[in-house]
N, C-alpha and C. Protein backbone atom coordinates (compact mmCIF):
# COMPACT_ATOMS: atom_id res chain seq x y z
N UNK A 1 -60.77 -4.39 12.01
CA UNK A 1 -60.04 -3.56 11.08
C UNK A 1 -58.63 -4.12 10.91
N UNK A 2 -58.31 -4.57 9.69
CA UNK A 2 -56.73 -5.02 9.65
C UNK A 2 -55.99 -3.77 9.60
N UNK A 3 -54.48 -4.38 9.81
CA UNK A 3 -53.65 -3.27 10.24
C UNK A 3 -52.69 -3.47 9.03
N UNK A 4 -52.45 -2.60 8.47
CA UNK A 4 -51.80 -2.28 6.89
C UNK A 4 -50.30 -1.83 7.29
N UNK A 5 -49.38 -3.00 6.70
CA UNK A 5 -47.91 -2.90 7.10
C UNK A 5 -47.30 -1.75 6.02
N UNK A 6 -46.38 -1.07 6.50
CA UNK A 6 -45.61 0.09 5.42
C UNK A 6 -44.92 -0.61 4.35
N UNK A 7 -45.02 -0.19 3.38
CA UNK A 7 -43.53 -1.35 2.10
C UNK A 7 -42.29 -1.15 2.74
N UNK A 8 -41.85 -0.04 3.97
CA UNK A 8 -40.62 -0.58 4.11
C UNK A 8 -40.38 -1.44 5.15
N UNK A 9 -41.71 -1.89 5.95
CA UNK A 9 -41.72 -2.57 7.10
C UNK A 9 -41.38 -4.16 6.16
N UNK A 10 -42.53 -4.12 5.03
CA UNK A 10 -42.98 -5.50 4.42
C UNK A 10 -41.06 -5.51 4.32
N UNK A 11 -40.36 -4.67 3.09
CA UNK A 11 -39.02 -5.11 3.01
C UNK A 11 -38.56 -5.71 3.49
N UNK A 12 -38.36 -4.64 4.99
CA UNK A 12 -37.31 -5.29 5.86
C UNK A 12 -37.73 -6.96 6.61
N UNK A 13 -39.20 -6.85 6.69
CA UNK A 13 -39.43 -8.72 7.26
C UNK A 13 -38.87 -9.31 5.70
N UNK A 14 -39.32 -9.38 4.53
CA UNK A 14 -38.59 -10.25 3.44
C UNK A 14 -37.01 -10.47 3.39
N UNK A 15 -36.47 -8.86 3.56
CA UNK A 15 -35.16 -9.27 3.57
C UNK A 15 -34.76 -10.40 4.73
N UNK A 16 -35.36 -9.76 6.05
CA UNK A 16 -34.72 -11.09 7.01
C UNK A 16 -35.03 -12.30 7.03
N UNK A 17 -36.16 -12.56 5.92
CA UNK A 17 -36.62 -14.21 5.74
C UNK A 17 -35.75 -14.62 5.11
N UNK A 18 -35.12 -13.99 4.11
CA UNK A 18 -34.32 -14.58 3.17
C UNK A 18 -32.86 -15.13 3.89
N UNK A 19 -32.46 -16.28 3.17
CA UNK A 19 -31.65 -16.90 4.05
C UNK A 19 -30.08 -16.25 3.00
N UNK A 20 -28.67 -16.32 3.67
CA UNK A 20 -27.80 -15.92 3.37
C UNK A 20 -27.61 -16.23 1.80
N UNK A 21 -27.31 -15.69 0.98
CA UNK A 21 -26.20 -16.39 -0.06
C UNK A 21 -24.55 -16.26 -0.11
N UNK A 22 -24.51 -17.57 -0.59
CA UNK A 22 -23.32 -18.21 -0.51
C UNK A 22 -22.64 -18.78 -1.51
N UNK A 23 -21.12 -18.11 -2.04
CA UNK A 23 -20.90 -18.62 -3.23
C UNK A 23 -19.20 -19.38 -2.76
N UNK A 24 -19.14 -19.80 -3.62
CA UNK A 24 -17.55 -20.65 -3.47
C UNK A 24 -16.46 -20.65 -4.66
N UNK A 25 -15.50 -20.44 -4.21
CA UNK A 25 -14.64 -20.22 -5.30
C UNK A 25 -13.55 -21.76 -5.49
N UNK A 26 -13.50 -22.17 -6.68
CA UNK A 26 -12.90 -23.06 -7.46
C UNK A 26 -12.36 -23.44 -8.45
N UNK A 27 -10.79 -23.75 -8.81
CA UNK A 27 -9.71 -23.71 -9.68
C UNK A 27 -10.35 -24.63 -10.76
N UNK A 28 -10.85 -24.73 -11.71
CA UNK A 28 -11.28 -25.40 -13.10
C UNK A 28 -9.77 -25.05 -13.85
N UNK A 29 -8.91 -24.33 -14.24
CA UNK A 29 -8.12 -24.56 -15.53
C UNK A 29 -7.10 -23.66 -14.87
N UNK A 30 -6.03 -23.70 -15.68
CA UNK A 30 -4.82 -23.05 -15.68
C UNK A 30 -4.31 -22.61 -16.54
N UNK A 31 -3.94 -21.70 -17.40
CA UNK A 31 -3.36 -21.94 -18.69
C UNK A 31 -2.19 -20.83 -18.74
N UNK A 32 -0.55 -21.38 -18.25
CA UNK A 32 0.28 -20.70 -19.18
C UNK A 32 0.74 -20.44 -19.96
N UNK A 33 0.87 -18.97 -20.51
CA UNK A 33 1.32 -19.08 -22.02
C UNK A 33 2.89 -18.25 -22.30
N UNK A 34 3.67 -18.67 -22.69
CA UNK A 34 4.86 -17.37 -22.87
C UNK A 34 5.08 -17.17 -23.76
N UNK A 35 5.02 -16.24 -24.54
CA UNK A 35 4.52 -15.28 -25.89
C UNK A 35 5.76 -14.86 -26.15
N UNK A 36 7.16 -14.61 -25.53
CA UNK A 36 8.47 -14.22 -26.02
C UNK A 36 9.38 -15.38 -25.30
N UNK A 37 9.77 -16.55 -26.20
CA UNK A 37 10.48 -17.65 -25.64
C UNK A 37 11.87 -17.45 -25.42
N UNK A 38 12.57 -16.29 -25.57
CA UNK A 38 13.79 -15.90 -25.38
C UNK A 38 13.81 -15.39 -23.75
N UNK A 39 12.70 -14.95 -23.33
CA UNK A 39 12.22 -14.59 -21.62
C UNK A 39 12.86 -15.41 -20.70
N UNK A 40 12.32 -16.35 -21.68
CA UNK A 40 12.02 -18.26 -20.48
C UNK A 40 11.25 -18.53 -20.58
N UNK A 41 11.08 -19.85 -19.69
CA UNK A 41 10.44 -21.03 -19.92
C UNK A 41 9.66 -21.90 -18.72
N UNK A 42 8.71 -22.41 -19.03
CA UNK A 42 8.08 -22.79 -17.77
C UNK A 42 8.18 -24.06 -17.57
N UNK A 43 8.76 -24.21 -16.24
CA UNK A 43 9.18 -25.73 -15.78
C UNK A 43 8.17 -26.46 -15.69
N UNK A 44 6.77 -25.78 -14.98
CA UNK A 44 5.11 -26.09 -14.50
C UNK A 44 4.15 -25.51 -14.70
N UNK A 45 3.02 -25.62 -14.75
CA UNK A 45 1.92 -25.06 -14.89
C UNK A 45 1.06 -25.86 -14.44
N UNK A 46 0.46 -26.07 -13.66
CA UNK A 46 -0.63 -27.25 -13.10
C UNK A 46 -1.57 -26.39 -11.99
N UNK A 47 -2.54 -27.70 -12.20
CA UNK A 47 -3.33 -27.37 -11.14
C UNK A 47 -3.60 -29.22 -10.65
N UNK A 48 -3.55 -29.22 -9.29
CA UNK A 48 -3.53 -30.59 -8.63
C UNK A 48 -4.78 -30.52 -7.38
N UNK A 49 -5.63 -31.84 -8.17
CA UNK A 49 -6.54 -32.20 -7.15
C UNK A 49 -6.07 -33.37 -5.66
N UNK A 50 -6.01 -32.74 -4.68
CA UNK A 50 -5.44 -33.88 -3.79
C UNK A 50 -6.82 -34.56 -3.52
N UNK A 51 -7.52 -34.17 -3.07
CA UNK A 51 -8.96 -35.20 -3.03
C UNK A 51 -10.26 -34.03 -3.14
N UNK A 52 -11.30 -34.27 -2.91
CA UNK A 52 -12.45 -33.02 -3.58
C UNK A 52 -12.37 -31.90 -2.61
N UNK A 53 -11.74 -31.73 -1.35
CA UNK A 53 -11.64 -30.74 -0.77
C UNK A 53 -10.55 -29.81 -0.75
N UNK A 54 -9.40 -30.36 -1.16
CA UNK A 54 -7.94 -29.70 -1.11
C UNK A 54 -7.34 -29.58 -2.89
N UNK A 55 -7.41 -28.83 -3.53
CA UNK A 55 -6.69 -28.32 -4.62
C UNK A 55 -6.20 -27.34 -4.33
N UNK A 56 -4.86 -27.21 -5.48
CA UNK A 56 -3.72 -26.15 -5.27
C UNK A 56 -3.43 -25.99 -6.52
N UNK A 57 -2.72 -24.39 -6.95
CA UNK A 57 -2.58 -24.09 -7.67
C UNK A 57 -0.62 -24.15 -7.60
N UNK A 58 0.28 -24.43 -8.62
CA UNK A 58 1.66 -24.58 -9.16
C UNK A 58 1.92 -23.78 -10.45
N UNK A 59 2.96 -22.86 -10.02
CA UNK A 59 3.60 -22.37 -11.55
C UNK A 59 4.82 -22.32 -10.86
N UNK A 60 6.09 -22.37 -12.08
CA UNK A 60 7.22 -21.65 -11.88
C UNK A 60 8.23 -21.28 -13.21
N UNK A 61 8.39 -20.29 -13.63
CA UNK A 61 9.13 -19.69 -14.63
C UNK A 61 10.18 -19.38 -14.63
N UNK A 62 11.10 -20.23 -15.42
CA UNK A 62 12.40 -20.26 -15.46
C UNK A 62 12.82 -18.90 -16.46
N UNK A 63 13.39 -18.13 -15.70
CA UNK A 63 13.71 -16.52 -16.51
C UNK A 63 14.85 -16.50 -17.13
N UNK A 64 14.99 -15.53 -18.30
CA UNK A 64 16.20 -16.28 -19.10
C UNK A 64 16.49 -14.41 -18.91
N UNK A 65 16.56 -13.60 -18.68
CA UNK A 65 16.49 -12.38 -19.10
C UNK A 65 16.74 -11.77 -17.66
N UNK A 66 17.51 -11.58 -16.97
CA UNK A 66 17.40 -11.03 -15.41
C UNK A 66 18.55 -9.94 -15.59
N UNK A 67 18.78 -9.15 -14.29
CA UNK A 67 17.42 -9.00 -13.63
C UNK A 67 15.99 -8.42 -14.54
N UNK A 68 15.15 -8.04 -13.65
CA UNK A 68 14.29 -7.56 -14.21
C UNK A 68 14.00 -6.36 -13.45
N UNK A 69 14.03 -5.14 -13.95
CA UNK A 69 13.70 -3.63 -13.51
C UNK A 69 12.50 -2.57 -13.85
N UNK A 70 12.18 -3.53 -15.15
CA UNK A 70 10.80 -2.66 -15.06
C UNK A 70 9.75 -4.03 -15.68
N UNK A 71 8.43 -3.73 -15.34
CA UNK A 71 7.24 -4.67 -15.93
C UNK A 71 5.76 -4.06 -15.26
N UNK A 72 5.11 -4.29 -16.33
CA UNK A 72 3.47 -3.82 -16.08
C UNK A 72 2.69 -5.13 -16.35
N UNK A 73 1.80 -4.72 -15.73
CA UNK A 73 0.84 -5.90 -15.71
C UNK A 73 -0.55 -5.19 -16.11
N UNK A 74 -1.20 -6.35 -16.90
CA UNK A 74 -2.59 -5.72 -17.25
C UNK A 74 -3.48 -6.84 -16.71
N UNK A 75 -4.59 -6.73 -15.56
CA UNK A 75 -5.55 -7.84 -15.33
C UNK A 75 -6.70 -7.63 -15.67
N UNK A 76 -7.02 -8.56 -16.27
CA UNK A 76 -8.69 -8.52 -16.86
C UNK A 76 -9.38 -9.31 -15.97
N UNK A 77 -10.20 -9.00 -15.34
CA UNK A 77 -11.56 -10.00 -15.14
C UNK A 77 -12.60 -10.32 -15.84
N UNK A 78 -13.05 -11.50 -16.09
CA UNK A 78 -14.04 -11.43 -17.26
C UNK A 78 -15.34 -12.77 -16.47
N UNK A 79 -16.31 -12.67 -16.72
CA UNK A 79 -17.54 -13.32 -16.00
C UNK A 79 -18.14 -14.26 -17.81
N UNK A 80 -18.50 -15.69 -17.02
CA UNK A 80 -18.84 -16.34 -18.30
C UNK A 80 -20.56 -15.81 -18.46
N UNK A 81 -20.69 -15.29 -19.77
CA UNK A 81 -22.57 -14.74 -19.78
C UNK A 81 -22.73 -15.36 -21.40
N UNK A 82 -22.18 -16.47 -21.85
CA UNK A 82 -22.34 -16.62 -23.29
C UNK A 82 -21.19 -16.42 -23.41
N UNK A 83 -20.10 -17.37 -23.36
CA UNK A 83 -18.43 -16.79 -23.22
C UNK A 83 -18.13 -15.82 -22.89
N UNK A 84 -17.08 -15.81 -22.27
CA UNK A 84 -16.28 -14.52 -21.17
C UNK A 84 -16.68 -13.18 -21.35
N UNK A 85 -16.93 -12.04 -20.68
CA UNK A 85 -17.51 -10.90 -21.18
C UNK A 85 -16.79 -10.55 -20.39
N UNK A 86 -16.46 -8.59 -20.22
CA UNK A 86 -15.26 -8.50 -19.03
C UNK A 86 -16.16 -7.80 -18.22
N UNK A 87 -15.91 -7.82 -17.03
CA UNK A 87 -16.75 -7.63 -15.80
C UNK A 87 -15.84 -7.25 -14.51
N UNK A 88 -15.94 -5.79 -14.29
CA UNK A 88 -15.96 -4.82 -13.32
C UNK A 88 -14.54 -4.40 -13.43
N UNK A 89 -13.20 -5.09 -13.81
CA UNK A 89 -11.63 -5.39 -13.71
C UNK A 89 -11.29 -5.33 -15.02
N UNK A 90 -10.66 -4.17 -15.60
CA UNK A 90 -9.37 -4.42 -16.67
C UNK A 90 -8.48 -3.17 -16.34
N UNK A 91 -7.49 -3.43 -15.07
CA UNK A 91 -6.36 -2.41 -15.05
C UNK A 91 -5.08 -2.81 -15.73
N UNK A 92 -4.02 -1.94 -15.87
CA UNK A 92 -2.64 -1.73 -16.09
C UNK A 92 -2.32 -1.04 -14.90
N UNK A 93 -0.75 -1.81 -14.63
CA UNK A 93 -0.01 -1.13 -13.57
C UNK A 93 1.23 -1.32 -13.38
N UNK A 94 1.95 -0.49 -13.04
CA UNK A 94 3.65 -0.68 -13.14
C UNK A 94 3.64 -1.28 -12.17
N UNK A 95 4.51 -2.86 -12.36
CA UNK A 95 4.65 -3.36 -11.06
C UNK A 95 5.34 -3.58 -10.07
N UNK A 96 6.59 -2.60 -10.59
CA UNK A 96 7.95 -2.24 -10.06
C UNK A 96 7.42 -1.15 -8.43
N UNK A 97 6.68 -0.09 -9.43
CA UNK A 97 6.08 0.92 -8.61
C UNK A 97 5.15 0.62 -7.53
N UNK A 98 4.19 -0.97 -7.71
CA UNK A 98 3.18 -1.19 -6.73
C UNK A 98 3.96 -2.03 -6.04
N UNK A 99 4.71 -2.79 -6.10
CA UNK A 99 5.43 -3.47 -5.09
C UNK A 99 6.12 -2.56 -4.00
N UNK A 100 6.70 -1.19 -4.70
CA UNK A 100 6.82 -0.50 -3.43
C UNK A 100 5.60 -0.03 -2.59
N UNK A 101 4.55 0.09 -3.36
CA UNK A 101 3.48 1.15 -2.67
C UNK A 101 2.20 0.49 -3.07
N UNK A 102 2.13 -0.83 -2.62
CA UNK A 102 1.09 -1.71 -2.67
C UNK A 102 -0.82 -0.81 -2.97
N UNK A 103 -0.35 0.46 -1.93
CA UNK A 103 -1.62 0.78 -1.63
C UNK A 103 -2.01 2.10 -2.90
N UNK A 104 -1.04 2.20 -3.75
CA UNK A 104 -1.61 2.78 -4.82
C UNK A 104 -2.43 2.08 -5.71
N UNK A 105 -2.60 1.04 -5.70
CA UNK A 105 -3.98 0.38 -6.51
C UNK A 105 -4.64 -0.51 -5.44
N UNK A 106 -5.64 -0.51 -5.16
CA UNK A 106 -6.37 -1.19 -4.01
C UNK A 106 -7.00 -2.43 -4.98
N UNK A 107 -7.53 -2.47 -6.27
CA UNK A 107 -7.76 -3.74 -6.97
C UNK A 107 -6.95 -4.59 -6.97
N UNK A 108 -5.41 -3.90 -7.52
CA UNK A 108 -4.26 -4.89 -7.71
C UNK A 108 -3.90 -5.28 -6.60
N UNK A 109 -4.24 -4.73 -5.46
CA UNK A 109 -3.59 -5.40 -4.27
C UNK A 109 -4.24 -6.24 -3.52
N UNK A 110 -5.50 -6.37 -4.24
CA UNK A 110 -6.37 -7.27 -3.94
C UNK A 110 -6.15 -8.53 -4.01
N UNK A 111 -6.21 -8.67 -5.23
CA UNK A 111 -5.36 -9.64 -6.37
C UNK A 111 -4.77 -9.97 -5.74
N UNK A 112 -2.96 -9.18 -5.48
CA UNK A 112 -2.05 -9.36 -5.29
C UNK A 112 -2.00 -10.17 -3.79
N UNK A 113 -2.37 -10.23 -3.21
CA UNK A 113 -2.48 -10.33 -1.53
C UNK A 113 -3.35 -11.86 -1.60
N UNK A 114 -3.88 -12.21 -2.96
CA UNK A 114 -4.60 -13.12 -3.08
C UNK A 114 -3.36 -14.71 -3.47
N UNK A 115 -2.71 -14.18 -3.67
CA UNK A 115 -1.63 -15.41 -3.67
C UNK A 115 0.13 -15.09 -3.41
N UNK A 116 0.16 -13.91 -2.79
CA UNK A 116 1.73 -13.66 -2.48
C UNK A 116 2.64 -14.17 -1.26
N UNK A 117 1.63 -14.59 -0.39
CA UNK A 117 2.41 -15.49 0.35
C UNK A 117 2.77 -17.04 0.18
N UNK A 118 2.46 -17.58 -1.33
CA UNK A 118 2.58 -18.80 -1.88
C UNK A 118 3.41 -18.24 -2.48
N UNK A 119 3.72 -17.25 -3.27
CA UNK A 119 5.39 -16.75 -4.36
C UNK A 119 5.95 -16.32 -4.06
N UNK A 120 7.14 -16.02 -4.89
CA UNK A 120 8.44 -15.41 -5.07
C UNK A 120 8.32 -14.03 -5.29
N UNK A 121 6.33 -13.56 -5.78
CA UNK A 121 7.10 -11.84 -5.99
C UNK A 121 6.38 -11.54 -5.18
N UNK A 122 6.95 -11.39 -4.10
CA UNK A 122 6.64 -10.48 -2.67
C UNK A 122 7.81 -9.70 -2.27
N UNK A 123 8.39 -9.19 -3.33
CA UNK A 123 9.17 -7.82 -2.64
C UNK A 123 9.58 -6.93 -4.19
N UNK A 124 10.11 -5.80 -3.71
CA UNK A 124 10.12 -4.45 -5.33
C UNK A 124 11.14 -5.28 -6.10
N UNK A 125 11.61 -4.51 -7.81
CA UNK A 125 12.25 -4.80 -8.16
C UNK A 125 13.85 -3.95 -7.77
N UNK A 126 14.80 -4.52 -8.59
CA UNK A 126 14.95 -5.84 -9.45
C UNK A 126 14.57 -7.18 -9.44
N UNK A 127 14.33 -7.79 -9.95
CA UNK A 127 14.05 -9.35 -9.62
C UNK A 127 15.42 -10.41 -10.15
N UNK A 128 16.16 -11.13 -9.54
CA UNK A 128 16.81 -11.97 -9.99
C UNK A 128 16.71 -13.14 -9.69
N UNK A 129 15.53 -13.41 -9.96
CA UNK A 129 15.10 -14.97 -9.98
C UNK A 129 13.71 -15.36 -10.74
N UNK A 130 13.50 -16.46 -10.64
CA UNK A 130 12.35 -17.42 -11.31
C UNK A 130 11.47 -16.96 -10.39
N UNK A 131 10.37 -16.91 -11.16
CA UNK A 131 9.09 -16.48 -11.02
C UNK A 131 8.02 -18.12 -10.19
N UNK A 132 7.96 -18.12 -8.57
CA UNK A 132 7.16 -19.06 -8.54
C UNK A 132 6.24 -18.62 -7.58
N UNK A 133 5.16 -19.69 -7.48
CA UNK A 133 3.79 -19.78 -7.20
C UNK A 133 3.79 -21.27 -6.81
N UNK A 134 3.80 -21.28 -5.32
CA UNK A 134 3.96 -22.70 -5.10
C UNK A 134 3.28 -23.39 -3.84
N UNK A 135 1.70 -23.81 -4.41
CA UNK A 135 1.10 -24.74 -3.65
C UNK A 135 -0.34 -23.94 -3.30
N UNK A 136 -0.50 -22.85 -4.16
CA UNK A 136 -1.81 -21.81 -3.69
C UNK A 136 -3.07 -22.47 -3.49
N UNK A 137 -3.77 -22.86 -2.34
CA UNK A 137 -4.66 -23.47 -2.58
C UNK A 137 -6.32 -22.73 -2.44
N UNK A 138 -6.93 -23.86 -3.30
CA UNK A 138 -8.16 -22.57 -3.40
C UNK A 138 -9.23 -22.36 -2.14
N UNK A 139 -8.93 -23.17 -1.42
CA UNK A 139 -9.73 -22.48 -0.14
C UNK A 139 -8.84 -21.06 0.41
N UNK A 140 -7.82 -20.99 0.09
CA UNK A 140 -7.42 -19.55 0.61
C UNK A 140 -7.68 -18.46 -0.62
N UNK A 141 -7.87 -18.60 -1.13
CA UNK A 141 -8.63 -18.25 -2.76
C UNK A 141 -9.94 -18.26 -2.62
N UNK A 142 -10.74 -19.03 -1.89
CA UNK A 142 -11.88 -19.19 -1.61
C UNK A 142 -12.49 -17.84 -0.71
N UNK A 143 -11.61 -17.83 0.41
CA UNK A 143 -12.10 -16.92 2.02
C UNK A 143 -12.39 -15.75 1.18
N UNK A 144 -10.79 -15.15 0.65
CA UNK A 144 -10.93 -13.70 -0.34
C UNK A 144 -11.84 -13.41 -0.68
N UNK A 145 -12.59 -14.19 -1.85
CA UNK A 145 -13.43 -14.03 -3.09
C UNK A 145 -14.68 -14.20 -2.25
N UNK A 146 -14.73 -14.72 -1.22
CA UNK A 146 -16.00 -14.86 -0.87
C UNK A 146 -16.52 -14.47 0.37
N UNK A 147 -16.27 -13.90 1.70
CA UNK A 147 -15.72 -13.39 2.54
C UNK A 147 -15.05 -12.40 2.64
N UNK A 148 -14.40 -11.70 2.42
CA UNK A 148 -13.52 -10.61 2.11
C UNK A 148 -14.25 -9.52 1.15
N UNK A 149 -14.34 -10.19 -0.25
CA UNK A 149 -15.15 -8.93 -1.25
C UNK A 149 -15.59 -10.41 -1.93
N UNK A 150 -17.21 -10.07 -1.35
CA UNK A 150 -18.08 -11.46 -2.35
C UNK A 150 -18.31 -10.98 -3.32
N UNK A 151 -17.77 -12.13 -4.18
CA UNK A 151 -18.74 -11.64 -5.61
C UNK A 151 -19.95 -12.84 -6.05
N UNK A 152 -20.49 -12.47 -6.93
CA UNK A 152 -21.34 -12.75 -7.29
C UNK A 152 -21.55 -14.01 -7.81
N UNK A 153 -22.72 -15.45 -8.25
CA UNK A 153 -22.56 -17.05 -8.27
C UNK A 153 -21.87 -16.32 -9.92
N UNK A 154 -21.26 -17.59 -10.09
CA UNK A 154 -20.70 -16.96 -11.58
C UNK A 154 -19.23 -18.23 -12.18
N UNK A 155 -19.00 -18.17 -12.85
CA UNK A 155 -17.47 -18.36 -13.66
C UNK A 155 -17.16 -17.37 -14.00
N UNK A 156 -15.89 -17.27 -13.64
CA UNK A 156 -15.11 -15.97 -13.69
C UNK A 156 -13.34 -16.70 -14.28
N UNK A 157 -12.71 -15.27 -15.09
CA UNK A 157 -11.55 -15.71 -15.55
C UNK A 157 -10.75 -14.63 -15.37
N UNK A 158 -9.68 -14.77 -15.19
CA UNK A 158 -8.97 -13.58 -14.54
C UNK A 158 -7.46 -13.80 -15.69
N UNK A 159 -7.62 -12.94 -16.18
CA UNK A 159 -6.49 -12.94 -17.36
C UNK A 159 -5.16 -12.06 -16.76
N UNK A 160 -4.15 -12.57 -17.09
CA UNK A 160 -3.26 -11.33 -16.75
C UNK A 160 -2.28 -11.73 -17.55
N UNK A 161 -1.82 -10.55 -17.96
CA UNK A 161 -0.69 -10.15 -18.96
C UNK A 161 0.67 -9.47 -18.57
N UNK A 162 1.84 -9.87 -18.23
CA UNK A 162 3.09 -8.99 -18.03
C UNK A 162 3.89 -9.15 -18.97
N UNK A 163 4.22 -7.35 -19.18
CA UNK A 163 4.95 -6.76 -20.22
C UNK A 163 6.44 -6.10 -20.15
N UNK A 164 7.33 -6.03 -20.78
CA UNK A 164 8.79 -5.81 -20.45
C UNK A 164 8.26 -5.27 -21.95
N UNK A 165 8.35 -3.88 -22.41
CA UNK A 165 7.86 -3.26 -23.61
C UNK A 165 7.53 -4.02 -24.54
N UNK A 166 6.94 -5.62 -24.28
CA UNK A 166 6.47 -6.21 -25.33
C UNK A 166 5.53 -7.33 -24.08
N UNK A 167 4.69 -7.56 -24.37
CA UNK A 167 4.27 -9.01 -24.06
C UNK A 167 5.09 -9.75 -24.17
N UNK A 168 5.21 -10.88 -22.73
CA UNK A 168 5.87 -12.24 -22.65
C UNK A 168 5.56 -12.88 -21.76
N UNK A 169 4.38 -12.68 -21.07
CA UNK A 169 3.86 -13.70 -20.47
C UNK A 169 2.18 -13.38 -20.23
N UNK A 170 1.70 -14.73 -20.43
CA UNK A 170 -0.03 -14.54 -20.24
C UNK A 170 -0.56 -15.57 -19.67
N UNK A 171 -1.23 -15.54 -18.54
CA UNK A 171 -1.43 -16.67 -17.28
C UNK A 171 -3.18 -16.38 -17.31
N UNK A 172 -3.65 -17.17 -17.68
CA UNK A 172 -5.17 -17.45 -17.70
C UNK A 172 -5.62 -18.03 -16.45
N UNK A 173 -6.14 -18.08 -15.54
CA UNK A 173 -6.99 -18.86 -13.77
C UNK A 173 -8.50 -18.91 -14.08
């Protein structure tokens, strides 16, 4: 007489056959844009391959307009399915207000925590200085996205927009 396994027994042996998945995160493009040239101006924008294991990400924005006391940010995430579609991420947030209180948006601080110990905006406003980002590399970009909160195999684009009651800056990754 054979012995007839339950479907949740069968599950659970399939799930444990199955071997991990594993995705990796990697800098393809950069694109700054500054939409009000009276703001400032960008000294850099790059992205630098040192050899196939070590890339880093470079910006720095020369501010013409200081200090700065108020600004919102809008981030989009968008997943490539037949060009960019937006996927799970499109907040707004005062960023005056989350720099004090990081933990009022847990997305943005996601984000945020994802490259602030490479910049300059790691503390509240006012701001009286240039805006930099210097040397982010994507294996620490990597752990986050993939380790931390995995997402899914994919191209992904992460748009973000900061506003001083108008658009003037838009940073494409």
């Amino acid at each position: 007489m054979a012995h007839k396994m339950s479907p949740l027994v069968r599950i659970v042996v399939i799930l444990h056959l199955i071997m991990e998945i594993h995705s990796r995160f990697e800098f393809t493009n950069v694109n700054c844009t500054l939409v009000n040239k009276k703001f400032g101006e960008f000294d850099y924008c790059y992205l630098k391959s040192v050899n196939r294991t070590y890339k880093y990400m470079s910006i720095k924005l020369k501010v013409y307009e200081l200090p700065i006391r108020a600004m919102q940010i809008n981030m989009e995430l968008s997943k490539r399915f037949n060009g960019y579609k937006p996927f799970l991420y499109n907040i707004t947030f005062d960023a005056c207000k989350f720099f004090v209180n990081p933990n009022s948006s847990p997305v943005a601080k996601f984000f945020y925590e994802s490259f602030m110990t490479y910049s300059s905006v790691n503390h509240s406003c006012p701001y009286n200085h240039n805006f930099i980002c210097e040397k982010l590399p994507a294996g620490f970009v990597n752990e986050r996205f993939t380790r931390i909160l995995p997402f899914p195999d994919g191209q992904y684009l992460l748009e973000t927009r900061w506003l001083r009651m108008v658009s003037f800056l838009e940073l494409n990754v």
